[in-house]
PDB file of N, CA and C in Angstrom:
ATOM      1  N   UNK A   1       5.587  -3.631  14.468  1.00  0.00           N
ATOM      2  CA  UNK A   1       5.351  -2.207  14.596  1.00  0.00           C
ATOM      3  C   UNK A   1       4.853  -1.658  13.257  1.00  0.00           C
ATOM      4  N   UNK A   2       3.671  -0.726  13.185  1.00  0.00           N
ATOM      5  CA  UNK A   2       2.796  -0.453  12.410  1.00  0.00           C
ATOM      6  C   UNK A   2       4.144   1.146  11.813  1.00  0.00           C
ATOM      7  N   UNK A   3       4.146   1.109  10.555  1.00  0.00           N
ATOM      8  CA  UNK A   3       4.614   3.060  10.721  1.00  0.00           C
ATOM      9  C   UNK A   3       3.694   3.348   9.266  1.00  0.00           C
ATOM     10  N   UNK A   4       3.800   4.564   8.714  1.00  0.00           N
ATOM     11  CA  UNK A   4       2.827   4.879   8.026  1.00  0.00           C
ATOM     12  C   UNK A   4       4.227   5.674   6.593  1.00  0.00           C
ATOM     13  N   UNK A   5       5.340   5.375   6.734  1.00  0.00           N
ATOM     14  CA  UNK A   5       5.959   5.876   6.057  1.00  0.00           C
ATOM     15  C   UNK A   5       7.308   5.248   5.589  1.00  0.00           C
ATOM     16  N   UNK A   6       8.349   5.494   4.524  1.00  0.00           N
ATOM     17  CA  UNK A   6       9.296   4.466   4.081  1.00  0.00           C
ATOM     18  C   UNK A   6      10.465   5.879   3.880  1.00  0.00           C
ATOM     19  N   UNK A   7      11.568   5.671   4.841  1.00  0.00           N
ATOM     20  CA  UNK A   7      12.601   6.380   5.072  1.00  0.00           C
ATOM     21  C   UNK A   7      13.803   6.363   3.785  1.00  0.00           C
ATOM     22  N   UNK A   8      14.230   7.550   4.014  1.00  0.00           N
ATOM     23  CA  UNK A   8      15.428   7.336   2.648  1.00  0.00           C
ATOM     24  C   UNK A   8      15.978   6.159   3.289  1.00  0.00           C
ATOM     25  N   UNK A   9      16.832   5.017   1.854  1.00  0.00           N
ATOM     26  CA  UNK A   9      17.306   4.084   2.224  1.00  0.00           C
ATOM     27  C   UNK A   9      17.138   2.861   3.116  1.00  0.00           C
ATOM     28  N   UNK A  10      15.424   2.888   2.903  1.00  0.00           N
ATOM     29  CA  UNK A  10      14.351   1.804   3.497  1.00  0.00           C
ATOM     30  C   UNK A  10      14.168   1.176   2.963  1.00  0.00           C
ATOM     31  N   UNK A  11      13.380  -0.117   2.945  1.00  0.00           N
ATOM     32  CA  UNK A  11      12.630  -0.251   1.799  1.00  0.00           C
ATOM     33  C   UNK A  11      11.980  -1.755   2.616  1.00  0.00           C
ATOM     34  N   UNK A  12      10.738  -1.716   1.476  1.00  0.00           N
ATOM     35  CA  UNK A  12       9.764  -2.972   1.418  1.00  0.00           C
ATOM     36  C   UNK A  12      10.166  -4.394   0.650  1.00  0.00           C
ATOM     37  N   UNK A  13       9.813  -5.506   1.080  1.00  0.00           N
ATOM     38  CA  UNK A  13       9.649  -6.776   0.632  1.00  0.00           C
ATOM     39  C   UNK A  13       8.401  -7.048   0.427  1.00  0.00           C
ATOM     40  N   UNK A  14       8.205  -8.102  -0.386  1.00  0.00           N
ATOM     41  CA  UNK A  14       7.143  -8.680  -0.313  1.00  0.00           C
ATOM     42  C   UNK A  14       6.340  -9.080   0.858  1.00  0.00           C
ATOM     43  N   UNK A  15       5.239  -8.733   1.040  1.00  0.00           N
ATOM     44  CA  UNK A  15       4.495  -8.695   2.249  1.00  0.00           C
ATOM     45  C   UNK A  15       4.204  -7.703   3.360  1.00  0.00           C
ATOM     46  N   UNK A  16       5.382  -6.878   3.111  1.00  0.00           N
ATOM     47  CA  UNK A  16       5.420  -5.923   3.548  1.00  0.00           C
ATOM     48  C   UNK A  16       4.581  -4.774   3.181  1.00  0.00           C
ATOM     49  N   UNK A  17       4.398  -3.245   4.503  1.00  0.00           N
ATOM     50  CA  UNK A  17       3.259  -2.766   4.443  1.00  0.00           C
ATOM     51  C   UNK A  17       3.412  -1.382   5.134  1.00  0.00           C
ATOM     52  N   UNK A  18       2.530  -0.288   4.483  1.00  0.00           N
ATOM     53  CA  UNK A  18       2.876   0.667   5.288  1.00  0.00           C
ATOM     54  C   UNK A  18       1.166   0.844   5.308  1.00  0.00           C
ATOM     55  N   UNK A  19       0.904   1.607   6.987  1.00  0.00           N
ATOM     56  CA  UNK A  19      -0.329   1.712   7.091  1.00  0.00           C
ATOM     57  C   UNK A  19      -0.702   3.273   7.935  1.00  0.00           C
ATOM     58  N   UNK A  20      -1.838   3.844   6.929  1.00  0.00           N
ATOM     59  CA  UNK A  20      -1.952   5.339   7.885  1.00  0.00           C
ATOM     60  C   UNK A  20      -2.312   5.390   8.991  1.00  0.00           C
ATOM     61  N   UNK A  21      -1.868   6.183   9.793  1.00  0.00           N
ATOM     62  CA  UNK A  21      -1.811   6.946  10.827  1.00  0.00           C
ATOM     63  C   UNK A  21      -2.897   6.449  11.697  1.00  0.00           C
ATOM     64  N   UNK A  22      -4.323   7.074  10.597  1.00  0.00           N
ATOM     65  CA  UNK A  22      -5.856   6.862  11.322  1.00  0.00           C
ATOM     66  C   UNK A  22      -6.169   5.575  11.126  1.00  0.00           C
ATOM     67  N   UNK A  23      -5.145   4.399  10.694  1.00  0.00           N
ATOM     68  CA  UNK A  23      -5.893   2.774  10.621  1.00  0.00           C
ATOM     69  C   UNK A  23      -6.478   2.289   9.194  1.00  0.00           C
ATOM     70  N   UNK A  24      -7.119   3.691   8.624  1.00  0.00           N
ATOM     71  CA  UNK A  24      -8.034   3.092   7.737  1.00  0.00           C
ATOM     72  C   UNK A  24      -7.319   2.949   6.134  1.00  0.00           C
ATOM     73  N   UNK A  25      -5.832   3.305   6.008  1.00  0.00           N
ATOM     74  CA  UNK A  25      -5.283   2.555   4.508  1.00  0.00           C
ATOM     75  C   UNK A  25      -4.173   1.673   5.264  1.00  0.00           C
ATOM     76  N   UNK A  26      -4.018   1.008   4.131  1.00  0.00           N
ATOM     77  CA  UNK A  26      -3.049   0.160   3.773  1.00  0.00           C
ATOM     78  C   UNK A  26      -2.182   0.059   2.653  1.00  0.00           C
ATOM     79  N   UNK A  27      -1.065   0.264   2.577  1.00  0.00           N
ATOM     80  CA  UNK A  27      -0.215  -0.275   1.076  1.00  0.00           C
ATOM     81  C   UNK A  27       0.120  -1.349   1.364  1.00  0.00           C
ATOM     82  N   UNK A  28       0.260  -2.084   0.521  1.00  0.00           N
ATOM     83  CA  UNK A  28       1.145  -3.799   0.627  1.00  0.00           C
ATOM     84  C   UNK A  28       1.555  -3.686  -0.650  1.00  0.00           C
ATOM     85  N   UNK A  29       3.116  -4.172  -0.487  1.00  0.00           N
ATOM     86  CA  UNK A  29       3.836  -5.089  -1.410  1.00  0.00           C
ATOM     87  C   UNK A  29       3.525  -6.479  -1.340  1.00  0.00           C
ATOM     88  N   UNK A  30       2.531  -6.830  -2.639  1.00  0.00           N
ATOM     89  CA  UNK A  30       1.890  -7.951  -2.697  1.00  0.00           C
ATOM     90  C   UNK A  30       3.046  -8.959  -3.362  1.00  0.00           C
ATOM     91  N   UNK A  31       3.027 -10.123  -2.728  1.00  0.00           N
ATOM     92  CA  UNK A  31       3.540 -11.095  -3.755  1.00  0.00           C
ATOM     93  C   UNK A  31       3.490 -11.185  -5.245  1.00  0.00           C
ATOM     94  N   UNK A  32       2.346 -10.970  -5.762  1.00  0.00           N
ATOM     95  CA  UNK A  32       2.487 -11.069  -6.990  1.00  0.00           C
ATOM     96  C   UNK A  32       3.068  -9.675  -7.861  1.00  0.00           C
ATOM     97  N   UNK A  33       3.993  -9.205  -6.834  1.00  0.00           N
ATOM     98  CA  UNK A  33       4.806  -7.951  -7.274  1.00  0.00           C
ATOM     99  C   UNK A  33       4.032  -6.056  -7.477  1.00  0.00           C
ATOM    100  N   UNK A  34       2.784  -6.233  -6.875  1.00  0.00           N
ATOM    101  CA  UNK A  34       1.806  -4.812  -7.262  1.00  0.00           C
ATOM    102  C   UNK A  34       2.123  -4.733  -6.011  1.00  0.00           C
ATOM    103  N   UNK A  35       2.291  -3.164  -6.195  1.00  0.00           N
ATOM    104  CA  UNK A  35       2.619  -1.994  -4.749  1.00  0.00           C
ATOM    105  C   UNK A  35       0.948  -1.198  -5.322  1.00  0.00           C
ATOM    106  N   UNK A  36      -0.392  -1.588  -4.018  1.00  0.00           N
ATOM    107  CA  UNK A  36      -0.943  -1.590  -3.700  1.00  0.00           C
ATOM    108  C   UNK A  36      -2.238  -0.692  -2.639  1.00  0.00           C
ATOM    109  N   UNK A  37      -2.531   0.258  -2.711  1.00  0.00           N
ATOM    110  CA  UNK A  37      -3.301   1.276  -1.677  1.00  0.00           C
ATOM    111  C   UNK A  37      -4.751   0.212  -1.411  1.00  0.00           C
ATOM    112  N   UNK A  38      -4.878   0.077  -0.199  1.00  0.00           N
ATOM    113  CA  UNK A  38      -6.225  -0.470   0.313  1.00  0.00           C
ATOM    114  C   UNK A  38      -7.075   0.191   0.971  1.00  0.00           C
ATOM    115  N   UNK A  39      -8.423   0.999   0.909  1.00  0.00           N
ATOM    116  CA  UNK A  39      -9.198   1.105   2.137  1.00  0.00           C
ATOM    117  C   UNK A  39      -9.838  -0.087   2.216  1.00  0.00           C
ATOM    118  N   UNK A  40     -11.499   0.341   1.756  1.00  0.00           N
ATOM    119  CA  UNK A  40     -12.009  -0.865   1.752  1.00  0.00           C
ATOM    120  C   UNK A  40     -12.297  -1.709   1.060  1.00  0.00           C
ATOM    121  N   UNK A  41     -11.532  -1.176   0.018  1.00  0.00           N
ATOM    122  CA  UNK A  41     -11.175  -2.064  -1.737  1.00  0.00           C
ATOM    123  C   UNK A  41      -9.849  -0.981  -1.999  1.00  0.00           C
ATOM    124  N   UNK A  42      -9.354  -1.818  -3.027  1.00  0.00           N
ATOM    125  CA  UNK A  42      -8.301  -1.199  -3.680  1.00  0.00           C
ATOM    126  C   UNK A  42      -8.472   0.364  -4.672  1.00  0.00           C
ATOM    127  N   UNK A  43      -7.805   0.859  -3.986  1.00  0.00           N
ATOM    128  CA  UNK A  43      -7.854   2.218  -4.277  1.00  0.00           C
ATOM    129  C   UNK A  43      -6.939   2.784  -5.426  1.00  0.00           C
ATOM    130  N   UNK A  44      -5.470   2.102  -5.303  1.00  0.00           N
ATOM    131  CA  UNK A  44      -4.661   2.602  -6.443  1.00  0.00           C
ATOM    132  C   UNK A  44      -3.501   1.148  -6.729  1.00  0.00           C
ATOM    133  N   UNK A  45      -2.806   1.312  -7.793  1.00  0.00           N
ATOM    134  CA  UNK A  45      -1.957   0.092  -7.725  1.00  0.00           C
ATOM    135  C   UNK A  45      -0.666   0.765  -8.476  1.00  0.00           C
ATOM    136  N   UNK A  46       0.484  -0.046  -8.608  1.00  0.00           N
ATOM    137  CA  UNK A  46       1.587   0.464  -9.320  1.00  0.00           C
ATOM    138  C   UNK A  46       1.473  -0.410 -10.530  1.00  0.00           C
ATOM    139  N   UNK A  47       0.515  -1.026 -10.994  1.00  0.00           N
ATOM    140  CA  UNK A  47      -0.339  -1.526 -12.250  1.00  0.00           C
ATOM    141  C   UNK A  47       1.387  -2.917 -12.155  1.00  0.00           C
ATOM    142  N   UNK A  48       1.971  -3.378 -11.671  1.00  0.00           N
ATOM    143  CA  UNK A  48       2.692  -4.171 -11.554  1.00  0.00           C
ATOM    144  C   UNK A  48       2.868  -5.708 -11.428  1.00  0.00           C
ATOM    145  N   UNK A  49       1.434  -6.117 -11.483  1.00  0.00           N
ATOM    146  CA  UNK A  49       1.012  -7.333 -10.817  1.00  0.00           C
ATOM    147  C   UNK A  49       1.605  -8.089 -12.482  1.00  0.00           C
ATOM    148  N   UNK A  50       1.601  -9.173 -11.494  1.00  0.00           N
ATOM    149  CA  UNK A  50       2.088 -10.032 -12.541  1.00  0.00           C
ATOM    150  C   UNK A  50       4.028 -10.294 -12.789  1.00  0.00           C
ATOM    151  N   UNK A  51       4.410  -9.516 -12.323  1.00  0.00           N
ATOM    152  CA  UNK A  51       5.875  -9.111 -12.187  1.00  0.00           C
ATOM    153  C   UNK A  51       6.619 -10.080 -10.560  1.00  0.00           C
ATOM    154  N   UNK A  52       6.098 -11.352 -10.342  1.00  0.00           N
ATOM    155  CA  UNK A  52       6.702 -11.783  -9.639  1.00  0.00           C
ATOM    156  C   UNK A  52       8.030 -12.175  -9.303  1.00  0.00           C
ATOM    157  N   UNK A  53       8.968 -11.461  -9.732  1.00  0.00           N
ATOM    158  CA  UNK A  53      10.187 -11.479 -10.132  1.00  0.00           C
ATOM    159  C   UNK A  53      10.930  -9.902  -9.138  1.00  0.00           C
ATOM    160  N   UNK A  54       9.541  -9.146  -8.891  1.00  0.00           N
ATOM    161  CA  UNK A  54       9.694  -7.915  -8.324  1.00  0.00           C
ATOM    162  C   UNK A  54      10.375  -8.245  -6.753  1.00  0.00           C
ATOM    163  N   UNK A  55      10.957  -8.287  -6.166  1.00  0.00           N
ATOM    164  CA  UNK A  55      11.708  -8.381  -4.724  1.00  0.00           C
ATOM    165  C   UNK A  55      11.731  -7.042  -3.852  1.00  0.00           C
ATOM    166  N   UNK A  56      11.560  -6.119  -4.508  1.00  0.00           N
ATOM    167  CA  UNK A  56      11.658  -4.724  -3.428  1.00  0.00           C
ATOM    168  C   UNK A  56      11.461  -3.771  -3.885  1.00  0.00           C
ATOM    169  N   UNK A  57      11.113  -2.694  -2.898  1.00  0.00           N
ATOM    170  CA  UNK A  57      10.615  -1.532  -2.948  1.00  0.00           C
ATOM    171  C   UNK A  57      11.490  -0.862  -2.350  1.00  0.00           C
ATOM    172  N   UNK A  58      12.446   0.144  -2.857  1.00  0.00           N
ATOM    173  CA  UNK A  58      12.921   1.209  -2.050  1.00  0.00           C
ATOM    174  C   UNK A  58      12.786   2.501  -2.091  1.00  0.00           C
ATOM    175  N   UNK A  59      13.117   3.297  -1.240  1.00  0.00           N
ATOM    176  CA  UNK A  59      13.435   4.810  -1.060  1.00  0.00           C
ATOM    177  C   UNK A  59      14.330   5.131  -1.054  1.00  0.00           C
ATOM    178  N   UNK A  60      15.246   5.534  -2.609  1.00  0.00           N
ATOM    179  CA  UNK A  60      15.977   5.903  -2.680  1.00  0.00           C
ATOM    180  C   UNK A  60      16.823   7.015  -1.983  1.00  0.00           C
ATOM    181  N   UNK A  61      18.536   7.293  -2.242  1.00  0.00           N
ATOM    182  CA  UNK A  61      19.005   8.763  -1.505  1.00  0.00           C
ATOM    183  C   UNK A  61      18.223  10.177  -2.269  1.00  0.00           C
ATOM    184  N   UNK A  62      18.235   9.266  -3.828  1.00  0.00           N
ATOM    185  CA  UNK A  62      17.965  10.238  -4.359  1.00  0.00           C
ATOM    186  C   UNK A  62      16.797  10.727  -4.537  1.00  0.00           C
ATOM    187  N   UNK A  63      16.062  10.423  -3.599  1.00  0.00           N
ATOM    188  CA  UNK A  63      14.701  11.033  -3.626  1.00  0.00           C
ATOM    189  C   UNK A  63      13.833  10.093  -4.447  1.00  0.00           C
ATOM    190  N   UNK A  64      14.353   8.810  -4.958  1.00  0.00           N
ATOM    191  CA  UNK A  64      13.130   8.314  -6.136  1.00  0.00           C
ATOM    192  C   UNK A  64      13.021   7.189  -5.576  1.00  0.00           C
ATOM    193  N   UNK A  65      11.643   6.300  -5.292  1.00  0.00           N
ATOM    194  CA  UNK A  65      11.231   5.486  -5.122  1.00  0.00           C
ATOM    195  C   UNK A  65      10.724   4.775  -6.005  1.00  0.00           C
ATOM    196  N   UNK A  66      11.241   3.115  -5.731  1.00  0.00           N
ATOM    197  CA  UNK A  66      12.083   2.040  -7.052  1.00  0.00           C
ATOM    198  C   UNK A  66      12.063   1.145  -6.321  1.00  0.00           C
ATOM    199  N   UNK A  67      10.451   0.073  -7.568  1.00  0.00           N
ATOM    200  CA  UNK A  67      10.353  -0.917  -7.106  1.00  0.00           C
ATOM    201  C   UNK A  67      11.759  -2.223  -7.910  1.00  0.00           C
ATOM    202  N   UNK A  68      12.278  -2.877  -7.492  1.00  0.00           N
ATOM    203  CA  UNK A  68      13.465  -3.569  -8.470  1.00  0.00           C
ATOM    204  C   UNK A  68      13.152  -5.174  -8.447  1.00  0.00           C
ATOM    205  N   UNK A  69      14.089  -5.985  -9.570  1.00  0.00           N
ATOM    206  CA  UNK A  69      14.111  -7.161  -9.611  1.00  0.00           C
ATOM    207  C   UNK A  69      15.517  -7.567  -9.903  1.00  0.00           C
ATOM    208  N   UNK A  70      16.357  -7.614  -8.712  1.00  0.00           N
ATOM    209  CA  UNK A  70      17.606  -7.651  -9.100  1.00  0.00           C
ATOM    210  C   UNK A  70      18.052  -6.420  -9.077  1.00  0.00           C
ATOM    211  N   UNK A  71      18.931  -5.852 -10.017  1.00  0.00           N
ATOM    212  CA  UNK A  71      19.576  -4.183 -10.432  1.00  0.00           C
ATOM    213  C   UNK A  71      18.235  -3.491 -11.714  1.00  0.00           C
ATOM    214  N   UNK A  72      17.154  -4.279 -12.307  1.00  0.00           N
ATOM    215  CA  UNK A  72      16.737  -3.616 -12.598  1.00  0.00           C
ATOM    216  C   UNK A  72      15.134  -3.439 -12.229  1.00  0.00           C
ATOM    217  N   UNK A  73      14.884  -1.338 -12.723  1.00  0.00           N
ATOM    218  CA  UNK A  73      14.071  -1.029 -12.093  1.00  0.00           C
ATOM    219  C   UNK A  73      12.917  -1.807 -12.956  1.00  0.00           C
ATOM    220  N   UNK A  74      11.726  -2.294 -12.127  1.00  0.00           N
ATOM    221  CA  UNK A  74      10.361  -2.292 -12.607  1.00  0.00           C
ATOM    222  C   UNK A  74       9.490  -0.909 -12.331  1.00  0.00           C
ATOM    223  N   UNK A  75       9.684  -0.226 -11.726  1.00  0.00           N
ATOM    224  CA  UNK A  75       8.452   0.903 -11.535  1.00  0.00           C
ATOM    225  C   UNK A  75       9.278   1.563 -10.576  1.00  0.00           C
ATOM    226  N   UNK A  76       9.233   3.239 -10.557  1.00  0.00           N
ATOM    227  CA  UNK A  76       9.341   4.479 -10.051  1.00  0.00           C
ATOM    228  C   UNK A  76       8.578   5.410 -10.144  1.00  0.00           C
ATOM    229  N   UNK A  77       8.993   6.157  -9.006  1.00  0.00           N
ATOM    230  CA  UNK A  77       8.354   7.691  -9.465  1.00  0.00           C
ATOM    231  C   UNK A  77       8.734   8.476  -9.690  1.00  0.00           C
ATOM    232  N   UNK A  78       9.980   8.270 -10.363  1.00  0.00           N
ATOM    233  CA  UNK A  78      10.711   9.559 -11.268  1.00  0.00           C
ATOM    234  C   UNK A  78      10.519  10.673 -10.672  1.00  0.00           C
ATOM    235  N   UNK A  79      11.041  10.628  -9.203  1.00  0.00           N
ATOM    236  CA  UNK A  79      11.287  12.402  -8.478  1.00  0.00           C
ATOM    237  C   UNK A  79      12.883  11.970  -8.332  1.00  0.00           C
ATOM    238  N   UNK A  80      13.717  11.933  -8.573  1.00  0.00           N
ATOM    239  CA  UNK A  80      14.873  11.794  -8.342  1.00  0.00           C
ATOM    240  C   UNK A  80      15.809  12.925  -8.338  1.00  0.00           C
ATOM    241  N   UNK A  81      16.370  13.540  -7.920  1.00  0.00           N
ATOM    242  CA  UNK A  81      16.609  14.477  -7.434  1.00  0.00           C
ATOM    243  C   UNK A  81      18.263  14.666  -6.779  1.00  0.00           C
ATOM    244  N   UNK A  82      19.042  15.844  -6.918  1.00  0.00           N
ATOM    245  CA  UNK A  82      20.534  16.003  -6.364  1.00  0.00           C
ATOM    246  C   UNK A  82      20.278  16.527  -5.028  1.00  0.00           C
ATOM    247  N   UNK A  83      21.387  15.997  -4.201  1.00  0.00           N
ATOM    248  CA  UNK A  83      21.159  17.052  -3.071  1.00  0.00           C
ATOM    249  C   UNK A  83      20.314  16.816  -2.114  1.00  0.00           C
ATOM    250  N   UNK A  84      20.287  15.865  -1.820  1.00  0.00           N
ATOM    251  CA  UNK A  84      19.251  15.265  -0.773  1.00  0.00           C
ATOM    252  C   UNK A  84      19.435  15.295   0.565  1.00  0.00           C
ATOM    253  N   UNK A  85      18.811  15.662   1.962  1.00  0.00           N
ATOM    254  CA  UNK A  85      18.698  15.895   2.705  1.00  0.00           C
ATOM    255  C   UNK A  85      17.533  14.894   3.276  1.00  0.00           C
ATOM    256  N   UNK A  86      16.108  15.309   3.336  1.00  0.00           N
ATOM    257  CA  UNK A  86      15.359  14.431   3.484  1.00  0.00           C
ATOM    258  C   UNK A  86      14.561  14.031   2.502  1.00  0.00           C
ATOM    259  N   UNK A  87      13.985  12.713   2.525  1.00  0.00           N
ATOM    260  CA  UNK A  87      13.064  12.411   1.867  1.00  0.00           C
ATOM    261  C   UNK A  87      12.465  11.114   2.063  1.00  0.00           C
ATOM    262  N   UNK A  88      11.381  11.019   1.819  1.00  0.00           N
ATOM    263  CA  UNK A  88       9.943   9.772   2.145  1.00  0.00           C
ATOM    264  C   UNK A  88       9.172   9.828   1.420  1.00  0.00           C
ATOM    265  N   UNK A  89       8.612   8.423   1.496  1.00  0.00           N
ATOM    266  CA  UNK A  89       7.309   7.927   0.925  1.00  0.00           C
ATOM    267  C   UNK A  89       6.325   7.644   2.054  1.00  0.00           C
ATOM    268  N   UNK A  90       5.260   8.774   2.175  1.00  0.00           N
ATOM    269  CA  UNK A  90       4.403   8.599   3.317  1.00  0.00           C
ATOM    270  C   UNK A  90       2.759   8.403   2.792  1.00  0.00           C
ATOM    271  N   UNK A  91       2.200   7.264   3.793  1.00  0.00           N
ATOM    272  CA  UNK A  91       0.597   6.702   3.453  1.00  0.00           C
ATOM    273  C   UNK A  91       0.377   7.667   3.944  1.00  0.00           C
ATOM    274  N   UNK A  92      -0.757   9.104   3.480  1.00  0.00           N
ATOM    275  CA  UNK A  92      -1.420   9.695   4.315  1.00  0.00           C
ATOM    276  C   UNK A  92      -2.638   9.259   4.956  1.00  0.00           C
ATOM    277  N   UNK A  93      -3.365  10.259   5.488  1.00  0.00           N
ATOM    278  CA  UNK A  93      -4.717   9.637   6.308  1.00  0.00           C
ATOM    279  C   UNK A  93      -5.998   9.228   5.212  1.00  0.00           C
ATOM    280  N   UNK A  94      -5.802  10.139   3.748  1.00  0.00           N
ATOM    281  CA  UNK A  94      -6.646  10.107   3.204  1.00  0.00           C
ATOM    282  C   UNK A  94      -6.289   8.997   1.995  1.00  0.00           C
ATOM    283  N   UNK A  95      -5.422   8.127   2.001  1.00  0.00           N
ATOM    284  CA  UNK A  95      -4.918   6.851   1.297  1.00  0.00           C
ATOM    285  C   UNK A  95      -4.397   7.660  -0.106  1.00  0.00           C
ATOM    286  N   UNK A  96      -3.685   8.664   0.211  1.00  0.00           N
ATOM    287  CA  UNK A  96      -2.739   8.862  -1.031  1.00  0.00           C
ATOM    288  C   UNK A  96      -1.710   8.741  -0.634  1.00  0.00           C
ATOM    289  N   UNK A  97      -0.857   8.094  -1.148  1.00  0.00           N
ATOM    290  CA  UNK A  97       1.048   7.911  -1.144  1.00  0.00           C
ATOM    291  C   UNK A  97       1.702   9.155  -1.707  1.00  0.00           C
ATOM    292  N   UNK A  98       2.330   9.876  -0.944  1.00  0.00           N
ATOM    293  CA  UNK A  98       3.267  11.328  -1.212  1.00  0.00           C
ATOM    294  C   UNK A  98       4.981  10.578  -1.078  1.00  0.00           C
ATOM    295  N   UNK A  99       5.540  11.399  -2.468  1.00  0.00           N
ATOM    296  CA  UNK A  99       6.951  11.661  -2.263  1.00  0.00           C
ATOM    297  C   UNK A  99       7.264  12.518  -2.013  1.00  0.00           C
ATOM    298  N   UNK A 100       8.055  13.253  -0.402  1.00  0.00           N
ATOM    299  CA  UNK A 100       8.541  14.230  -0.681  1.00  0.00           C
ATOM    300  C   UNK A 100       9.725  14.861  -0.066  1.00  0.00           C
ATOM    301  N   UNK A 101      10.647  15.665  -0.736  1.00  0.00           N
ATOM    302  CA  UNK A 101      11.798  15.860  -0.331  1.00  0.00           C
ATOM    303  C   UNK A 101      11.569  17.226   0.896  1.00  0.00           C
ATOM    304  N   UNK A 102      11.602  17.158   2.527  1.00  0.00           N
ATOM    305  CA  UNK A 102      11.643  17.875   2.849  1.00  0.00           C
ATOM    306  C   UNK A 102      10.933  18.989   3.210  1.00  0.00           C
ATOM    307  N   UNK A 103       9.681  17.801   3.091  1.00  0.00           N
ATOM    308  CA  UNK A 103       8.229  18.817   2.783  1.00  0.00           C
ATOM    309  C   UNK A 103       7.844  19.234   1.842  1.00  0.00           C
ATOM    310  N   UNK A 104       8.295  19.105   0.781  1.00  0.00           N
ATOM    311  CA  UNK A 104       7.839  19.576  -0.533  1.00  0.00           C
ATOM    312  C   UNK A 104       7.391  18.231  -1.240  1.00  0.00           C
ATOM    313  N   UNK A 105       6.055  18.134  -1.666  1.00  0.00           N
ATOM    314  CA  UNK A 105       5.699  17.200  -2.224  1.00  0.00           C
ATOM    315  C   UNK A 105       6.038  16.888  -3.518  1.00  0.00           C
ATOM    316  N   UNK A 106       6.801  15.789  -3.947  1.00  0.00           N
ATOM    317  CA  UNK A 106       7.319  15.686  -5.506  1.00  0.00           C
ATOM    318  C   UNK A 106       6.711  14.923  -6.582  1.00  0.00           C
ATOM    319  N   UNK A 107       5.272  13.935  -5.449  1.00  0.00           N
ATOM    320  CA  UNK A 107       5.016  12.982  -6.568  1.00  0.00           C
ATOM    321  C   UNK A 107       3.830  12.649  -5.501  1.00  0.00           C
ATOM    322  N   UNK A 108       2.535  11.949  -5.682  1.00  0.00           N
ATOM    323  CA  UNK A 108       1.758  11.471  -5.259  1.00  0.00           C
ATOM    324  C   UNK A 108       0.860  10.349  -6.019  1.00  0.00           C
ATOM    325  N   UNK A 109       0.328   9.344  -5.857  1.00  0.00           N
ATOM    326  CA  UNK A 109      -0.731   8.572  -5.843  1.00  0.00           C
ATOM    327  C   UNK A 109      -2.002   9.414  -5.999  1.00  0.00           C
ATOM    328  N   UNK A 110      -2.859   8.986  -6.941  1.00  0.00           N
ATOM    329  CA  UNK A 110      -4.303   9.341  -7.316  1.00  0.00           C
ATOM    330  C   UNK A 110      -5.447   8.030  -6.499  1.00  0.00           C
ATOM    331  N   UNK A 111      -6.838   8.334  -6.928  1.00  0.00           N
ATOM    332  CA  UNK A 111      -7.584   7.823  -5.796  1.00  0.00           C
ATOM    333  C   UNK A 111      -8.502   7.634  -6.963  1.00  0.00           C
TER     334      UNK A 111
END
């Protein structure tokens, strides 16, 4: 099953993938540890490659999404936040990755 988004207290493995809505992006958690935007070339990266030691990607409670190796972090997006209710990491249609708590956008991917 295809979804286009990563739920509080979700998270990615290697190989794993979130894909938009309209078909045309892709993120992958690549093996060689880079969290990844695809259209029809690579669009953005979490500049991570090389970090094969990286095992997961989560969505934190606290609103911050944290790629780890073990207990420690390799890469976030420092929206972390008290008081959490909702929050996601969603591929939009136009291949930017949004954090946001609740509808409020806290962090995004560039193109």
């Amino acid at each position: 099953m295809s979804r286009n988004f990563l739920s509080m207290n979700s998270e990615l493995r290697k190989g794993d993938f979130l894909i938009s809505n309209n078909g045309e992006y892709k993120a992958v958690f690549q093996e060689d540890g880079n969290f990844v935007v695809y259209g029809w070339k690579p669009i953005w990266d979490s500049d991570t490659a090389g970090k094969s030691n990286a095992k997961r990607l989560i969505m934190q409670e606290d609103c911050n999404c944290v790629m780890y190796s073990g207990n420690k972090a390799l890469w976030h997006t420092n929206t972390h936040r008290k008081n959490v209710k909702m929050c996601r990491l969603t591929l939009r249609n136009d291949g930017v990755l949004v954090v946001d708590n609740d509808g409020k956008e806290l962090w995004k991917s560039t193109k």
